[in-house]
C-alpha atoms as a PDB file:
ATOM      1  CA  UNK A   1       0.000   0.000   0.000  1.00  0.00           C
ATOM      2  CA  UNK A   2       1.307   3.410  -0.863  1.00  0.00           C
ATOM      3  CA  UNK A   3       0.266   5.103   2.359  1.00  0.00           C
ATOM      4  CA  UNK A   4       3.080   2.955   4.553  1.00  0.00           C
ATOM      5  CA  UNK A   5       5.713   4.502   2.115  1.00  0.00           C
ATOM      6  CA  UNK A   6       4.318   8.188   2.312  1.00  0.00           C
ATOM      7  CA  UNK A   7       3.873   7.560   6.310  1.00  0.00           C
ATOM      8  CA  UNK A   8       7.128   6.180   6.273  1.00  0.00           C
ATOM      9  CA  UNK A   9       8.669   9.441   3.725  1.00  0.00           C
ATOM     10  CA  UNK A  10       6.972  12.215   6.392  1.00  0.00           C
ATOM     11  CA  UNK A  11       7.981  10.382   9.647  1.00  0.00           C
ATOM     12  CA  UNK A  12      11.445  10.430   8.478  1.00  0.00           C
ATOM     13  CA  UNK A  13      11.291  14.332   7.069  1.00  0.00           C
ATOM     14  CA  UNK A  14      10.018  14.857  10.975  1.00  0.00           C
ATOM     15  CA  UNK A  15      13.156  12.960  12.102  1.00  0.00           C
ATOM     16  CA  UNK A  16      10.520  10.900  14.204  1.00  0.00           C
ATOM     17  CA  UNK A  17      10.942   7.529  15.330  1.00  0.00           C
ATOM     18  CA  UNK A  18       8.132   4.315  14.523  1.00  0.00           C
ATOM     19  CA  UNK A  19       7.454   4.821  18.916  1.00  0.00           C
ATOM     20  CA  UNK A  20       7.766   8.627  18.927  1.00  0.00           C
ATOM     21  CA  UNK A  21       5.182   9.277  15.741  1.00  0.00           C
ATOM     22  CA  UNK A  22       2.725   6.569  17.332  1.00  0.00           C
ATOM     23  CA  UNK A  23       2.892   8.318  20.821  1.00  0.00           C
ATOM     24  CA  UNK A  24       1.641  11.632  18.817  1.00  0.00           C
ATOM     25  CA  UNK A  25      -1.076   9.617  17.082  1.00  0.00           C
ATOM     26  CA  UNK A  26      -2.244   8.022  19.987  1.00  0.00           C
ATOM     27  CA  UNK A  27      -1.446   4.085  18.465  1.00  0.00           C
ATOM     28  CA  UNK A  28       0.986   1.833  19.613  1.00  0.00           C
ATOM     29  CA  UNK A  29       4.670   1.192  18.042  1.00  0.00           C
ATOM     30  CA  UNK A  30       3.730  -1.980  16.098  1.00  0.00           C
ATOM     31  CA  UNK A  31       0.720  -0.563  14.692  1.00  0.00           C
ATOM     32  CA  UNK A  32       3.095   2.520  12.657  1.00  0.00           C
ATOM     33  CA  UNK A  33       5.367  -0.708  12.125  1.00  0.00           C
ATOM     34  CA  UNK A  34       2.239  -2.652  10.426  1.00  0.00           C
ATOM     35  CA  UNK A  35       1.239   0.822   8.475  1.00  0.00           C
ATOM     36  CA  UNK A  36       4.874   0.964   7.235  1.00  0.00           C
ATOM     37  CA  UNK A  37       5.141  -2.066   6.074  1.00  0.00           C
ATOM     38  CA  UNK A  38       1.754  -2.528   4.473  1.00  0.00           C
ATOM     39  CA  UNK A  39       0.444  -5.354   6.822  1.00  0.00           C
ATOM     40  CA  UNK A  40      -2.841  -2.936   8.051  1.00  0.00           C
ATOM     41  CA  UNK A  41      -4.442   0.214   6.813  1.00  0.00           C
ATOM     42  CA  UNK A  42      -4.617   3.355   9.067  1.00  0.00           C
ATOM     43  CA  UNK A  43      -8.340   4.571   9.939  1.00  0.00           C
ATOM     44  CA  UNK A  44      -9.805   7.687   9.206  1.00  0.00           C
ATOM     45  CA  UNK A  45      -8.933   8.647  12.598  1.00  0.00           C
ATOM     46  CA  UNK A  46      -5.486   8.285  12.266  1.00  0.00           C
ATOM     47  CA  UNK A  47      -5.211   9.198   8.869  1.00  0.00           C
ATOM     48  CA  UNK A  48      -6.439  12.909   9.502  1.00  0.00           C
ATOM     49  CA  UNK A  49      -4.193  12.958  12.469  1.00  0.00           C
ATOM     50  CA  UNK A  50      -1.358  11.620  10.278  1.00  0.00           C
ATOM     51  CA  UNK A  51      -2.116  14.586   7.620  1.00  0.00           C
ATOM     52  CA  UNK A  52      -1.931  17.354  10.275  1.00  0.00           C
ATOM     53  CA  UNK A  53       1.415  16.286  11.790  1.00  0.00           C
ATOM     54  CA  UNK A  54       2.861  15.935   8.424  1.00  0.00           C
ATOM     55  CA  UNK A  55       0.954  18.940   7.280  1.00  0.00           C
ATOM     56  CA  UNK A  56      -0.393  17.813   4.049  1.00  0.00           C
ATOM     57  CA  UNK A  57      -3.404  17.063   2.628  1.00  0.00           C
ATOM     58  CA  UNK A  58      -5.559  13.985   3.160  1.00  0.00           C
ATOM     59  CA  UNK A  59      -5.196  13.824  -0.653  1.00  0.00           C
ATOM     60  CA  UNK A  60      -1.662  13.694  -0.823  1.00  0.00           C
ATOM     61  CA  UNK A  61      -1.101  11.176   2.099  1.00  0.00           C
ATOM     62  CA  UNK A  62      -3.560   8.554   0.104  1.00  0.00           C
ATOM     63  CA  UNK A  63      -2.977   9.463  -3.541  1.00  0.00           C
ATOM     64  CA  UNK A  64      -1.170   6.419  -4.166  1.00  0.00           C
ATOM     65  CA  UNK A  65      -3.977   4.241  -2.687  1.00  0.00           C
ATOM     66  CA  UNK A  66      -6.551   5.864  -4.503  1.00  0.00           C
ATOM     67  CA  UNK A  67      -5.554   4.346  -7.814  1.00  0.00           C
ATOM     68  CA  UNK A  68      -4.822   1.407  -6.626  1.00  0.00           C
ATOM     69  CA  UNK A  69      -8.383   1.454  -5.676  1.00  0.00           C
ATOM     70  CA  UNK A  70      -9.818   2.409  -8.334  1.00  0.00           C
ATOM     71  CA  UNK A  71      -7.917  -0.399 -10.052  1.00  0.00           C
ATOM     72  CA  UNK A  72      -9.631  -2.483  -7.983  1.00  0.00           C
ATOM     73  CA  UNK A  73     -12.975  -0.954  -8.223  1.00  0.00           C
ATOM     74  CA  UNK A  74     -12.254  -1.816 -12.165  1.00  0.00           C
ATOM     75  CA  UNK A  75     -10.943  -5.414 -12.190  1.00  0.00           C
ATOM     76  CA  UNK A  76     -15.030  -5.891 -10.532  1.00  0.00           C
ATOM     77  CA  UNK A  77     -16.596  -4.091 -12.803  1.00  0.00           C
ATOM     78  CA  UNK A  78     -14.319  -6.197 -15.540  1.00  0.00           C
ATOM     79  CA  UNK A  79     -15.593  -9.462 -13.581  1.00  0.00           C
ATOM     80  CA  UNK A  80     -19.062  -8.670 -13.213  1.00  0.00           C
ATOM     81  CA  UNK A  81     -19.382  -7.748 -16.741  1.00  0.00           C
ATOM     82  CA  UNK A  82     -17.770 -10.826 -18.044  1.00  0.00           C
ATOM     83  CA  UNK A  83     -20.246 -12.687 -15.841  1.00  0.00           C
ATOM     84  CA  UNK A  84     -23.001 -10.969 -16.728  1.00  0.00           C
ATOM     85  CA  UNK A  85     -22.147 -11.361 -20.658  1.00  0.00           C
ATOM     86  CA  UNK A  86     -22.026 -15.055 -20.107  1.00  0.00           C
ATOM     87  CA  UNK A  87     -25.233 -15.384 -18.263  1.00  0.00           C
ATOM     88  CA  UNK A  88     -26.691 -13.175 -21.208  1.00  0.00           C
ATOM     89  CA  UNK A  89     -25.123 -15.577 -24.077  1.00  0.00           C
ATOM     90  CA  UNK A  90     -26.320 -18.524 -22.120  1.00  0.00           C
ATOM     91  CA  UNK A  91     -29.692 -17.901 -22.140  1.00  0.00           C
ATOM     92  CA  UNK A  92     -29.890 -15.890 -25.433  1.00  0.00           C
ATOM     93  CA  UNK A  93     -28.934 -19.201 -27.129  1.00  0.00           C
ATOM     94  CA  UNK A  94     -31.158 -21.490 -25.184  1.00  0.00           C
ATOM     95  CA  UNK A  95     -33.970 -19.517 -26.027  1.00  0.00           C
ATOM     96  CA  UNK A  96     -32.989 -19.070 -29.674  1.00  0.00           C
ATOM     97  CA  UNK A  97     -31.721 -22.691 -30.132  1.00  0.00           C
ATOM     98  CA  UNK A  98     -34.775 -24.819 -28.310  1.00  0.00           C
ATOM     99  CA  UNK A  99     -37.480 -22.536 -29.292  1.00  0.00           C
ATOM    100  CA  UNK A 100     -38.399 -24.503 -32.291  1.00  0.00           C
ATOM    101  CA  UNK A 101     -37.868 -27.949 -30.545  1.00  0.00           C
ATOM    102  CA  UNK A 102     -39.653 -26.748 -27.724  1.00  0.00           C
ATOM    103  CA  UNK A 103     -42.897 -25.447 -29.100  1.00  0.00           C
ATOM    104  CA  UNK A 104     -42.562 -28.414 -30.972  1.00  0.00           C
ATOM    105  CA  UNK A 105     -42.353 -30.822 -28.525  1.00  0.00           C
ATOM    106  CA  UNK A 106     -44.532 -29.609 -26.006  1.00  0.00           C
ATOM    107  CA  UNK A 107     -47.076 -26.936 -27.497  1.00  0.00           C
ATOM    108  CA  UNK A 108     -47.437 -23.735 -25.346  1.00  0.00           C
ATOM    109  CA  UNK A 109     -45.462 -24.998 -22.609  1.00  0.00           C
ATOM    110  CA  UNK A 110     -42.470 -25.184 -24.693  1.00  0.00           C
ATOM    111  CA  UNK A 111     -43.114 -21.319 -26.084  1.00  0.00           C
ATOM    112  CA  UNK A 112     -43.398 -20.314 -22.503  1.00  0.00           C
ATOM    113  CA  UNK A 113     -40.210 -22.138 -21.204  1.00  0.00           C
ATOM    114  CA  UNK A 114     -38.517 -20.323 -24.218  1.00  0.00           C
ATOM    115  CA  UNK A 115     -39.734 -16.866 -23.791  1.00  0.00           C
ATOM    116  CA  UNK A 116     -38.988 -17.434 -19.871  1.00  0.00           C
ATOM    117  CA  UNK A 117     -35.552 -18.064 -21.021  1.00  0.00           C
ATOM    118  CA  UNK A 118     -35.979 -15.307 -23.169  1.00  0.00           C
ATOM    119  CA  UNK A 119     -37.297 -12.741 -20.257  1.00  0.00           C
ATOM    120  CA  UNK A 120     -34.244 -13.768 -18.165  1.00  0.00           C
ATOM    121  CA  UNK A 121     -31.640 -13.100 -21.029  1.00  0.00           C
ATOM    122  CA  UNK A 122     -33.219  -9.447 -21.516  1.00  0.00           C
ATOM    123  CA  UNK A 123     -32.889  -8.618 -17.760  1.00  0.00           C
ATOM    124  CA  UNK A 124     -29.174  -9.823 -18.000  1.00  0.00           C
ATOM    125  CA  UNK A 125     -29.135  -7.503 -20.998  1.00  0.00           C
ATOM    126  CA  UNK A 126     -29.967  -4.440 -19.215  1.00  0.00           C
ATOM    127  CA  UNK A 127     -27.818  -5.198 -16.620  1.00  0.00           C
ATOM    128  CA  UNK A 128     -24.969  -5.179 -18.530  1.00  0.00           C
ATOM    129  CA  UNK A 129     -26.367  -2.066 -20.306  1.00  0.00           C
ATOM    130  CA  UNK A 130     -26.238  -0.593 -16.973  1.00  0.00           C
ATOM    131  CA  UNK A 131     -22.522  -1.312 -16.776  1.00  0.00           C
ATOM    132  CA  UNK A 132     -21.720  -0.233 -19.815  1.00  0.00           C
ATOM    133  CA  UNK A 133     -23.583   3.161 -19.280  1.00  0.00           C
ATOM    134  CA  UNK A 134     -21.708   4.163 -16.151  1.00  0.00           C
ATOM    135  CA  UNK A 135     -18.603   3.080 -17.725  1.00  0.00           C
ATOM    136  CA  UNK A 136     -19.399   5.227 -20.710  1.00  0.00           C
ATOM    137  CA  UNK A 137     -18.564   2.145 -23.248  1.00  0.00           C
ATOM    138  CA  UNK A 138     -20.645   1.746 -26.182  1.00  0.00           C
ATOM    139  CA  UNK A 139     -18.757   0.525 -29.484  1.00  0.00           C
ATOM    140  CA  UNK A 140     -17.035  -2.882 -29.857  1.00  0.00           C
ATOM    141  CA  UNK A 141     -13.602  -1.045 -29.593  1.00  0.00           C
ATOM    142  CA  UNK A 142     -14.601   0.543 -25.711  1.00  0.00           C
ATOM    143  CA  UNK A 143     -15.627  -2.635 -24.535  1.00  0.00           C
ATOM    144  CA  UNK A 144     -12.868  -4.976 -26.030  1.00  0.00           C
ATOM    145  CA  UNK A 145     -10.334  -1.898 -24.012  1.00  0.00           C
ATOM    146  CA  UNK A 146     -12.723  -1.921 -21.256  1.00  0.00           C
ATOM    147  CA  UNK A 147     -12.597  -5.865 -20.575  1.00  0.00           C
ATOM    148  CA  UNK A 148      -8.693  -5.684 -21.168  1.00  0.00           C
ATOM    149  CA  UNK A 149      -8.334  -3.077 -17.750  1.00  0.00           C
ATOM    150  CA  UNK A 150      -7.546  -0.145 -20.625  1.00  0.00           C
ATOM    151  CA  UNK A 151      -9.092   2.935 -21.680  1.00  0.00           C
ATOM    152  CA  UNK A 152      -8.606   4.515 -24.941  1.00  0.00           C
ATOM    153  CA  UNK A 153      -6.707   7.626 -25.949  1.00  0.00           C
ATOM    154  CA  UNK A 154      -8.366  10.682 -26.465  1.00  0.00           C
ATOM    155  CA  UNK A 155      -8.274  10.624 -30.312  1.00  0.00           C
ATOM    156  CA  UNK A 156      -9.654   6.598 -30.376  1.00  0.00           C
ATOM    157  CA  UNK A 157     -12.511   7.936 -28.504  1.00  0.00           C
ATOM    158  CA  UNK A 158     -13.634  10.630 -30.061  1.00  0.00           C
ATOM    159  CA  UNK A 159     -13.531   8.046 -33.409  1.00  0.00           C
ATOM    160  CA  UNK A 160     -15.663   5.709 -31.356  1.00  0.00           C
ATOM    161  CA  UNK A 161     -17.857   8.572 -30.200  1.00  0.00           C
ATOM    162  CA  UNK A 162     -18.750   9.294 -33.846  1.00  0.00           C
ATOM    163  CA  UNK A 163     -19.149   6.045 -35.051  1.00  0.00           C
ATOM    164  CA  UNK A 164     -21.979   5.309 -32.252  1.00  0.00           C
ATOM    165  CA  UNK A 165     -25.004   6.850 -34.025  1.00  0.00           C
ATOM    166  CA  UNK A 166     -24.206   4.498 -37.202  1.00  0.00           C
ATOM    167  CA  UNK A 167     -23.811   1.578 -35.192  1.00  0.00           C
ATOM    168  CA  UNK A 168     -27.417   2.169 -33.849  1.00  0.00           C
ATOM    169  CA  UNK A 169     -28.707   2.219 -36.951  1.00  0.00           C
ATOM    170  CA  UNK A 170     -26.653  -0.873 -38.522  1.00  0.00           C
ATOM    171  CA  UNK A 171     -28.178  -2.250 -35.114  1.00  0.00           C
ATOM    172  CA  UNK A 172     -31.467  -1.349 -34.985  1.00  0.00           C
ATOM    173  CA  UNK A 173     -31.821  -2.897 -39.323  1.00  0.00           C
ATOM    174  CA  UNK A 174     -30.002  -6.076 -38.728  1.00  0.00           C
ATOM    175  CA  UNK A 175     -32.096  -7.413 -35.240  1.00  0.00           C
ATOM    176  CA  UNK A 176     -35.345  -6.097 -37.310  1.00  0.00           C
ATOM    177  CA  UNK A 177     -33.783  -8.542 -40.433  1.00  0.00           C
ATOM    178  CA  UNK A 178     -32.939 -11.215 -38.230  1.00  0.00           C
ATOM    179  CA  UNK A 179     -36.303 -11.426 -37.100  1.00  0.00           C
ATOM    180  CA  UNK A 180     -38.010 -11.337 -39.918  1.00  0.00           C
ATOM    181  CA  UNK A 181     -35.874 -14.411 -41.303  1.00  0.00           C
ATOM    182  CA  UNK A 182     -36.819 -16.096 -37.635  1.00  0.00           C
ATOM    183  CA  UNK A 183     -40.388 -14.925 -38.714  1.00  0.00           C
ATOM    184  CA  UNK A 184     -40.460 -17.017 -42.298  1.00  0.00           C
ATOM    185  CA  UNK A 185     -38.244 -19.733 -40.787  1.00  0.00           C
ATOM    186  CA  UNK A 186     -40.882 -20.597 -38.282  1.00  0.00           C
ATOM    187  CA  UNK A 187     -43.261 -19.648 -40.744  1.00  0.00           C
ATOM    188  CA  UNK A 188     -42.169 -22.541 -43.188  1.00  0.00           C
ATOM    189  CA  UNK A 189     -41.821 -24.998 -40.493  1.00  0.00           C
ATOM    190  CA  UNK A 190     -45.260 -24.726 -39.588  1.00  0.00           C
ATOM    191  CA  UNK A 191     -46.343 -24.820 -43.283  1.00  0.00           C
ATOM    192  CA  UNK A 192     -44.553 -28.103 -43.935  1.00  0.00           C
ATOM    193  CA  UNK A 193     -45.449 -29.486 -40.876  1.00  0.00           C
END
């Protein structure tokens, strides 16, 4: 953790010792030790007392730590995203793959188990719409940079940020042509069946 080193940098700018800087803090010895060496994390408490000895900001005492949090905060959106995606594709394809066989097999129940499945995939989808919104990704190139922990520079995405209306579009034509082929596909099944 970056803190230990900055509370270890100040302390010795102070010419304090570990015992004399934890007597001024109000801890014990071991717990500055601990700080230092990045086995605990100092409390708010301590941390604002730490910043007025030292005399610096909050900001500059934690900097460090605050990018390596929101690293972290990142690699879980990157995780929950990738799970989400594969709930999504999961159920996309059962509903899209056993629809026929389904309604088939077992009439109405079979439409209704595959428009449950369906149901469920569109929830997952707006979930990870959700994600993708506060993350500000929308074109294949954001999210393939997203899910790789990078962002894009500032010329990439202002390319991606004009291509986004035309990929709507493109969108918006091909699901209405992919189901009108589902349409005449289940359309011809039923006429030769």
């Amino acid at each position: 953790m970056e803190v230990g080193n900055q509370i270890k940098k100040y302390r010795s700018e102070l010419k304090l010792s570990q015992e004399e800087l934890a007597q001024k803090i109000y801890v014990t010895r071991q717990t500055v030790s601990n700080w230092e060496n990045g086995k605990s994390y100092p409390d708010i408490h301590s941390l604002l007392m730490l910043s007025t000895l030292f005399n610096i900001s909050l900001d500059q005492l934690i900097k460090g730590d605050v990018k390596v949090m929101k690293q972290e905060i990142n690699k879980e959106e990157i995780a929950r995203l990738k799970r989400l995606s594969a709930i999504f594709s999961t159920f996309l394809v059962i509903s899209i793959i056993l629809f026929i066989p389904l309604v088939k097999l077992m009439g109405i129940y079979g439409f209704i188990i595959s428009s449950v499945s369906y149901l469920v995939a569109c929830i997952f989808a707006f979930k990870i719409e959700k994600i993708k919104k506060k993350n500000n990704i929308h074109t294949y190139k954001e999210i393939v940079a997203f899910l790789d922990g990078k962002h894009l520079d500032e010329v990439q995405e202002q390319q991606e940020i004009g291509k986004r209306p035309y990929q709507k579009i493109i969108l918006f034509v091909l699901c209405g042509l992919i189901g009108g082929v589902f349409g005449i596909i289940l359309y011809l099944i039923e006429e030769f069946l």
